[in-house]
C-alpha atoms as a PDB file:
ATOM      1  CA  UNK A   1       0.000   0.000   0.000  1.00  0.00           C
ATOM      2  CA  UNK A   2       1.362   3.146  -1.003  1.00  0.00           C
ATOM      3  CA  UNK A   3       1.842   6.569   1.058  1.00  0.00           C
ATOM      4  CA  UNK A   4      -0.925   8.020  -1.429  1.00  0.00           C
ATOM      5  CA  UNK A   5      -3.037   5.477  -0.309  1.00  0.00           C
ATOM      6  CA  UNK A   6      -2.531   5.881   3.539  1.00  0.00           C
ATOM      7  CA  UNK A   7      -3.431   9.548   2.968  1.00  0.00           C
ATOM      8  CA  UNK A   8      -6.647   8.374   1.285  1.00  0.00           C
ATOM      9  CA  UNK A   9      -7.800   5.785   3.909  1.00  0.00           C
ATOM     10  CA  UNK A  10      -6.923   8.327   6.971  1.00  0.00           C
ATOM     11  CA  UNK A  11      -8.960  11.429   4.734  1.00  0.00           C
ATOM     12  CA  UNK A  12     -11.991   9.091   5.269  1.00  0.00           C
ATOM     13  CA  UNK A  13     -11.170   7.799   8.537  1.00  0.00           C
ATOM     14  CA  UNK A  14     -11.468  11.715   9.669  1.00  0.00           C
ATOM     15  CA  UNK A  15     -15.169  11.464   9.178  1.00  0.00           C
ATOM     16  CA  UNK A  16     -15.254   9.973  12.641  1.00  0.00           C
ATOM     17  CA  UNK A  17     -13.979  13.289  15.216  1.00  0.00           C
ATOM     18  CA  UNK A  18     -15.732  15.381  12.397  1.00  0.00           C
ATOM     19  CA  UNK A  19     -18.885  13.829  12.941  1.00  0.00           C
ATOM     20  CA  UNK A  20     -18.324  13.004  17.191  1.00  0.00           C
ATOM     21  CA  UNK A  21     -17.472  17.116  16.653  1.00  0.00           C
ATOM     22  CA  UNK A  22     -20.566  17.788  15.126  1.00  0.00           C
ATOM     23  CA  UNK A  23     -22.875  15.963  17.488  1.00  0.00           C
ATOM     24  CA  UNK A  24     -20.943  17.198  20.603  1.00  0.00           C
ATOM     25  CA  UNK A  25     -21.644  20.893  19.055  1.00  0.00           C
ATOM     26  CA  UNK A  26     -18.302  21.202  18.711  1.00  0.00           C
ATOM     27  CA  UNK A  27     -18.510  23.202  14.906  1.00  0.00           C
ATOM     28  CA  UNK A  28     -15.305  24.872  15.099  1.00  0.00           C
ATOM     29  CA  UNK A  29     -13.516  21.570  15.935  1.00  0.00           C
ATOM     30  CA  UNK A  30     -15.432  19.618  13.605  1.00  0.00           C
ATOM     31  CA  UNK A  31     -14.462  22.421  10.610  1.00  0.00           C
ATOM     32  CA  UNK A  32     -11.060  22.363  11.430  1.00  0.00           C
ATOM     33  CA  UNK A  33     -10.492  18.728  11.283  1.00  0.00           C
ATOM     34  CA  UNK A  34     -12.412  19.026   7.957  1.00  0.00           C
ATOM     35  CA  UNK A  35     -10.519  21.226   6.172  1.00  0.00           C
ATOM     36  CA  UNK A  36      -7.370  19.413   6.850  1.00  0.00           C
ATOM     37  CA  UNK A  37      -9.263  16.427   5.887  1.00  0.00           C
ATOM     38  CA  UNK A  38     -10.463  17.884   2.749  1.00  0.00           C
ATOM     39  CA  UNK A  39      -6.470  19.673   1.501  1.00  0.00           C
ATOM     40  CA  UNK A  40      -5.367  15.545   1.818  1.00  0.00           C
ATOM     41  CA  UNK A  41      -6.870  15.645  -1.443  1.00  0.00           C
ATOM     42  CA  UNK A  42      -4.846  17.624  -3.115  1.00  0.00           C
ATOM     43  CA  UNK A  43      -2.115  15.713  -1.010  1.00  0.00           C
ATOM     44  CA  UNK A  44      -2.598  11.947  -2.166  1.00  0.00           C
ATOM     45  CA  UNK A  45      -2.287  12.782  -5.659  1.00  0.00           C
ATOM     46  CA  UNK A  46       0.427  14.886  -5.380  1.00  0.00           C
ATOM     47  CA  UNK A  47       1.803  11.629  -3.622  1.00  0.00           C
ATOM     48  CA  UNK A  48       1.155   9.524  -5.923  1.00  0.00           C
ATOM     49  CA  UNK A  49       2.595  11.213  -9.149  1.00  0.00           C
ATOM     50  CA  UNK A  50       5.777  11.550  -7.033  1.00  0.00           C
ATOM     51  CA  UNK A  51       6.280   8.374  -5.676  1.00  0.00           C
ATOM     52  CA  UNK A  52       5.331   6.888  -9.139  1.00  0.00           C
ATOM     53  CA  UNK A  53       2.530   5.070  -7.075  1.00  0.00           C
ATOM     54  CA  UNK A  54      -0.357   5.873  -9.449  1.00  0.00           C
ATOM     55  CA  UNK A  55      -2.737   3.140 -10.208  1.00  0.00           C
ATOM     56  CA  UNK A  56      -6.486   1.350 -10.253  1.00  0.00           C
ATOM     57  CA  UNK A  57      -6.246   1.079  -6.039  1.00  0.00           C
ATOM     58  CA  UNK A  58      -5.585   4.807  -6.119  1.00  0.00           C
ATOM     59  CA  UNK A  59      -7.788   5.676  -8.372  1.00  0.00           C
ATOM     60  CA  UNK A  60     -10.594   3.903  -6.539  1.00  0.00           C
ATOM     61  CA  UNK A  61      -9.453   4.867  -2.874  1.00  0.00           C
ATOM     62  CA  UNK A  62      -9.590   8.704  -3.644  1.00  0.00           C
ATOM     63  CA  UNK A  63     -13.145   9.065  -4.634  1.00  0.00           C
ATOM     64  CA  UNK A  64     -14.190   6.683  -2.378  1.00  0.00           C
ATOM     65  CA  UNK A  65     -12.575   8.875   0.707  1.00  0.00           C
ATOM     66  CA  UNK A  66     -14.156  11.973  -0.503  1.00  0.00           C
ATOM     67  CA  UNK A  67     -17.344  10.220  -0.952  1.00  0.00           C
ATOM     68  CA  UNK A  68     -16.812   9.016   2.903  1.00  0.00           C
ATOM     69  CA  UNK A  69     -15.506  12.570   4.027  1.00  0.00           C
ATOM     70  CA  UNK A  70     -18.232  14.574   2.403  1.00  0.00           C
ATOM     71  CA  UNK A  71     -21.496  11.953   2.450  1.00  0.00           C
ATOM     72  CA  UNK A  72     -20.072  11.101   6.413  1.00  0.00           C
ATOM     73  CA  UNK A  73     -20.257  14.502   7.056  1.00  0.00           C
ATOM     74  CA  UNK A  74     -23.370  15.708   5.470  1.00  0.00           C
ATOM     75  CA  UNK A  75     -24.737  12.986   7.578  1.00  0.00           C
ATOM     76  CA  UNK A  76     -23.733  14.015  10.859  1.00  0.00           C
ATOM     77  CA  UNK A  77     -24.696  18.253  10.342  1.00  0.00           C
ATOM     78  CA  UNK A  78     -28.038  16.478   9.075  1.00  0.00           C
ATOM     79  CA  UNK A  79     -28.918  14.377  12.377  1.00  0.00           C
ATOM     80  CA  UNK A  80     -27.430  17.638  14.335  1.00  0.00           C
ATOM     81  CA  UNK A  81     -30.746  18.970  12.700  1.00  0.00           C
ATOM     82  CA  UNK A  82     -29.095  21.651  10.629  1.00  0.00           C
ATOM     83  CA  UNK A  83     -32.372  22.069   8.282  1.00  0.00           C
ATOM     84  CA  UNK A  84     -34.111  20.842   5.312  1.00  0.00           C
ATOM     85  CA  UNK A  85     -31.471  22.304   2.920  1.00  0.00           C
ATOM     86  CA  UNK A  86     -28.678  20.375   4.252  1.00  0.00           C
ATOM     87  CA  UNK A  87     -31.222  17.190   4.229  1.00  0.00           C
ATOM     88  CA  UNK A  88     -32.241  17.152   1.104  1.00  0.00           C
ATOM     89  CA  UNK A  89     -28.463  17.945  -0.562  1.00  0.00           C
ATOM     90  CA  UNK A  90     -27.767  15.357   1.774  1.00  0.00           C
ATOM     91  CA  UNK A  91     -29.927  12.631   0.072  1.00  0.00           C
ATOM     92  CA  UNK A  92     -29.099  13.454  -3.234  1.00  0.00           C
ATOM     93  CA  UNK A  93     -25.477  13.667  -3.040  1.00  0.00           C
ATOM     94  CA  UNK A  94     -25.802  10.175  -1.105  1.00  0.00           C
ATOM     95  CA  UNK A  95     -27.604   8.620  -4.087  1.00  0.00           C
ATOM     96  CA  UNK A  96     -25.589  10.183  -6.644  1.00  0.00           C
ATOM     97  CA  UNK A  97     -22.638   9.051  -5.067  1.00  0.00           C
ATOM     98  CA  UNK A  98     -23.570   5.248  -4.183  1.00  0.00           C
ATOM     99  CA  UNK A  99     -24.758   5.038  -7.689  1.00  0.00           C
ATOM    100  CA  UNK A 100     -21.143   6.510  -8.949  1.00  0.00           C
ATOM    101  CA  UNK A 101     -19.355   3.891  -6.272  1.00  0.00           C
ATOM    102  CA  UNK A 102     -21.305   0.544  -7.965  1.00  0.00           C
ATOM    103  CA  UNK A 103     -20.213   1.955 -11.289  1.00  0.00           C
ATOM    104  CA  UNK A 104     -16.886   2.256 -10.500  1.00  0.00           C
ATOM    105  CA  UNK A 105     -16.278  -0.728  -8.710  1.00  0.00           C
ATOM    106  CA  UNK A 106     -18.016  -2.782 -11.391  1.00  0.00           C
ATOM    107  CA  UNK A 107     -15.795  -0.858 -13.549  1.00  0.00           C
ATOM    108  CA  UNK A 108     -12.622  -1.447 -12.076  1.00  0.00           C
ATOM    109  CA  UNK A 109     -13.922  -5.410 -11.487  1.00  0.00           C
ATOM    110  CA  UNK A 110     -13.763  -5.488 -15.500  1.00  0.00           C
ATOM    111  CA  UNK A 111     -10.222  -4.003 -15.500  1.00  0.00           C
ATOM    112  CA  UNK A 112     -11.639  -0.791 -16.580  1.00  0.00           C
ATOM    113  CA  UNK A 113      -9.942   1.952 -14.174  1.00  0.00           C
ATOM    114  CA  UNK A 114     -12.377   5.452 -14.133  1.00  0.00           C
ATOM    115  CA  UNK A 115      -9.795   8.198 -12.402  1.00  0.00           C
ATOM    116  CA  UNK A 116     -11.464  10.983 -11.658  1.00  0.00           C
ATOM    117  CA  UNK A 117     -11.592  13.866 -14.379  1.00  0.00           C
ATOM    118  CA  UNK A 118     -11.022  17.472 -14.134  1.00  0.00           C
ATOM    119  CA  UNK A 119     -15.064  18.038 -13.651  1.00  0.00           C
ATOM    120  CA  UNK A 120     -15.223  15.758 -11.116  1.00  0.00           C
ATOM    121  CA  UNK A 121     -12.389  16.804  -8.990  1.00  0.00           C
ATOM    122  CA  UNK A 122     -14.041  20.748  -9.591  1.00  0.00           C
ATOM    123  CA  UNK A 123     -17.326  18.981  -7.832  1.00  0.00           C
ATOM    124  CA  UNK A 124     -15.476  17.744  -5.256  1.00  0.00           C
ATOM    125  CA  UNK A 125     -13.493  21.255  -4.430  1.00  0.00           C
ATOM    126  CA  UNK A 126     -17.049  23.219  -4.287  1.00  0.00           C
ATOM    127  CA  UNK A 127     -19.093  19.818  -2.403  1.00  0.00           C
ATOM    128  CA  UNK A 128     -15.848  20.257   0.368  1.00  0.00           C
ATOM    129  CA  UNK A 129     -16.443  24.322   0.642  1.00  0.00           C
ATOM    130  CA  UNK A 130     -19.972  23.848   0.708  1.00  0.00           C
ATOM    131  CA  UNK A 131     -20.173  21.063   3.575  1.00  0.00           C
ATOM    132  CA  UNK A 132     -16.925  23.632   5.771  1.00  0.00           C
ATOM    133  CA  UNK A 133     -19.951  26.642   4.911  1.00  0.00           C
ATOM    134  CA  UNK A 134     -22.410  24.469   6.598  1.00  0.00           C
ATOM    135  CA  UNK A 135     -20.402  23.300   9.353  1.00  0.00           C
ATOM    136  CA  UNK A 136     -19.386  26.900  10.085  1.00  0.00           C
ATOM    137  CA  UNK A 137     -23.094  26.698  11.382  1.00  0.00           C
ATOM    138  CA  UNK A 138     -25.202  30.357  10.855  1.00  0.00           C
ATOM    139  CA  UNK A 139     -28.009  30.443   8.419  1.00  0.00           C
ATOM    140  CA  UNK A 140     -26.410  32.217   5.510  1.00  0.00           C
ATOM    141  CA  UNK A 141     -23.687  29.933   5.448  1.00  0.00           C
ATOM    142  CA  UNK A 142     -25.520  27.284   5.882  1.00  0.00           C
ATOM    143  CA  UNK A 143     -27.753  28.465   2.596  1.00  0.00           C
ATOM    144  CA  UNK A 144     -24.878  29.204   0.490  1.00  0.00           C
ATOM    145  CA  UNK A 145     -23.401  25.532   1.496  1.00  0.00           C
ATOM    146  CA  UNK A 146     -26.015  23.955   0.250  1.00  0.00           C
ATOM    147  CA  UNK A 147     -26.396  26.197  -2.784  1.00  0.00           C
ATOM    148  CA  UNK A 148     -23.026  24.975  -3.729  1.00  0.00           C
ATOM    149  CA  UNK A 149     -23.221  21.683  -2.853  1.00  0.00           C
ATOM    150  CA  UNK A 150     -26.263  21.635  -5.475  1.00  0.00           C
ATOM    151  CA  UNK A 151     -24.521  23.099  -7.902  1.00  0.00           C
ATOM    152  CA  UNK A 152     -21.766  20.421  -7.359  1.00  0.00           C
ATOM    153  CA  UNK A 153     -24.813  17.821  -7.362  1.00  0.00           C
ATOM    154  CA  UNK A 154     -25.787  18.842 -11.069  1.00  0.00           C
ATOM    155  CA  UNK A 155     -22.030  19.111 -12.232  1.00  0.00           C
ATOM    156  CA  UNK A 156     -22.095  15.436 -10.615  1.00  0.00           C
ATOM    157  CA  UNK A 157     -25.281  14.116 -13.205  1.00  0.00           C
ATOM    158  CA  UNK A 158     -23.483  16.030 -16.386  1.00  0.00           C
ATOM    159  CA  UNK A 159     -20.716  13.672 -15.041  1.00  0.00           C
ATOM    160  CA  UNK A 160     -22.986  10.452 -14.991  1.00  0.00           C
ATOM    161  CA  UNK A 161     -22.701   9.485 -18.696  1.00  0.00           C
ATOM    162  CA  UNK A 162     -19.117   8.366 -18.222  1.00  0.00           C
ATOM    163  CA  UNK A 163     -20.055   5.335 -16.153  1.00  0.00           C
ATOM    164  CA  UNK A 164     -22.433   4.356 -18.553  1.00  0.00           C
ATOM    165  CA  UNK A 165     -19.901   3.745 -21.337  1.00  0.00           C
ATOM    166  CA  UNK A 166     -20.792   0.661 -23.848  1.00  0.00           C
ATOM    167  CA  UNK A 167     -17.539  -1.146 -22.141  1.00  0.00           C
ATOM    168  CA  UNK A 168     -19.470  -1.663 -19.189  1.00  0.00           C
ATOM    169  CA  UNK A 169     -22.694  -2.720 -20.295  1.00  0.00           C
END
């Protein structure tokens, strides 16, 4: 397992104090421990070009952590009772993204590898500043969070089509 990978695995592992933070009303805790969650992004794949450690695990174990890091902690802000906003981007980003994990891992169980494009690393960038917004916990941020992460949500179905290629039918 390679450093890049580590990085991944911990990134989602984070959801855990980020969501004990949230539910302990702990927001400032919980944001911090987010956004250092959410630059290991940027990290991993930095790694992995580097270290010449790029490769189908990779590629699979980076989405996957955002989708933990970002679902995981939509989750939490939405039992905290944050409001219907944050409820309803939660469910949809939750389908969206389940439906994008069985792709890819029936994908990658063909030997086709999907790494994530330029759009979908720009949906990931505005889902992780939408879900710090909402964490930051006051209604305008809150609104604005989930604003963005609905924008990211509809940059995520324009992104759909790519899982549905005639190779995996």
């Amino acid at each position: 397992m390679s450093a890049a990978d580590i990085v991944a695995i911990l990134r989602a592992l984070a959801t855990v104090p980020i969501a004990w933070a949230i539910l302990s009303g702990l927001r400032e805790v919980a944001l911090g421990v987010f956004l250092v969650a959410a630059l290991t992004d940027a990290v991993d794949g930095w790694l992995a070009r580097r270290t010449g450690s790029l490769g189908p695990r990779g590629e699979f174990l980076d989405p996957i952590a955002d989708k933990v890091l970002v679902v995981g902690t939509l989750l939490a802000l939405t039992v905290a009772g944050t409001g219907w906003p944050v409820t309803a981007v939660t469910i949809l980003v939750a389908l969206r993204e389940g439906l994008v994990t069985i792709l890819r891992a029936r994908a990658l169980s063909s030997g086709i590898a999907l790494p994530a494009d330029v759009i979908a690393k720009a949906k990931t960038v505005i889902e992780m500043v939408g879900v710090a917004l909402i964490i930051v916990d006051g209604r305008p941020w809150a609104v604005l969070g989930a604003g963005l992460i609905g924008i990211a949500f509809l940059i995520g179905l324009a992104t759909l089509p790519r899982y549905f290629t005639p190779r995996l039918a």
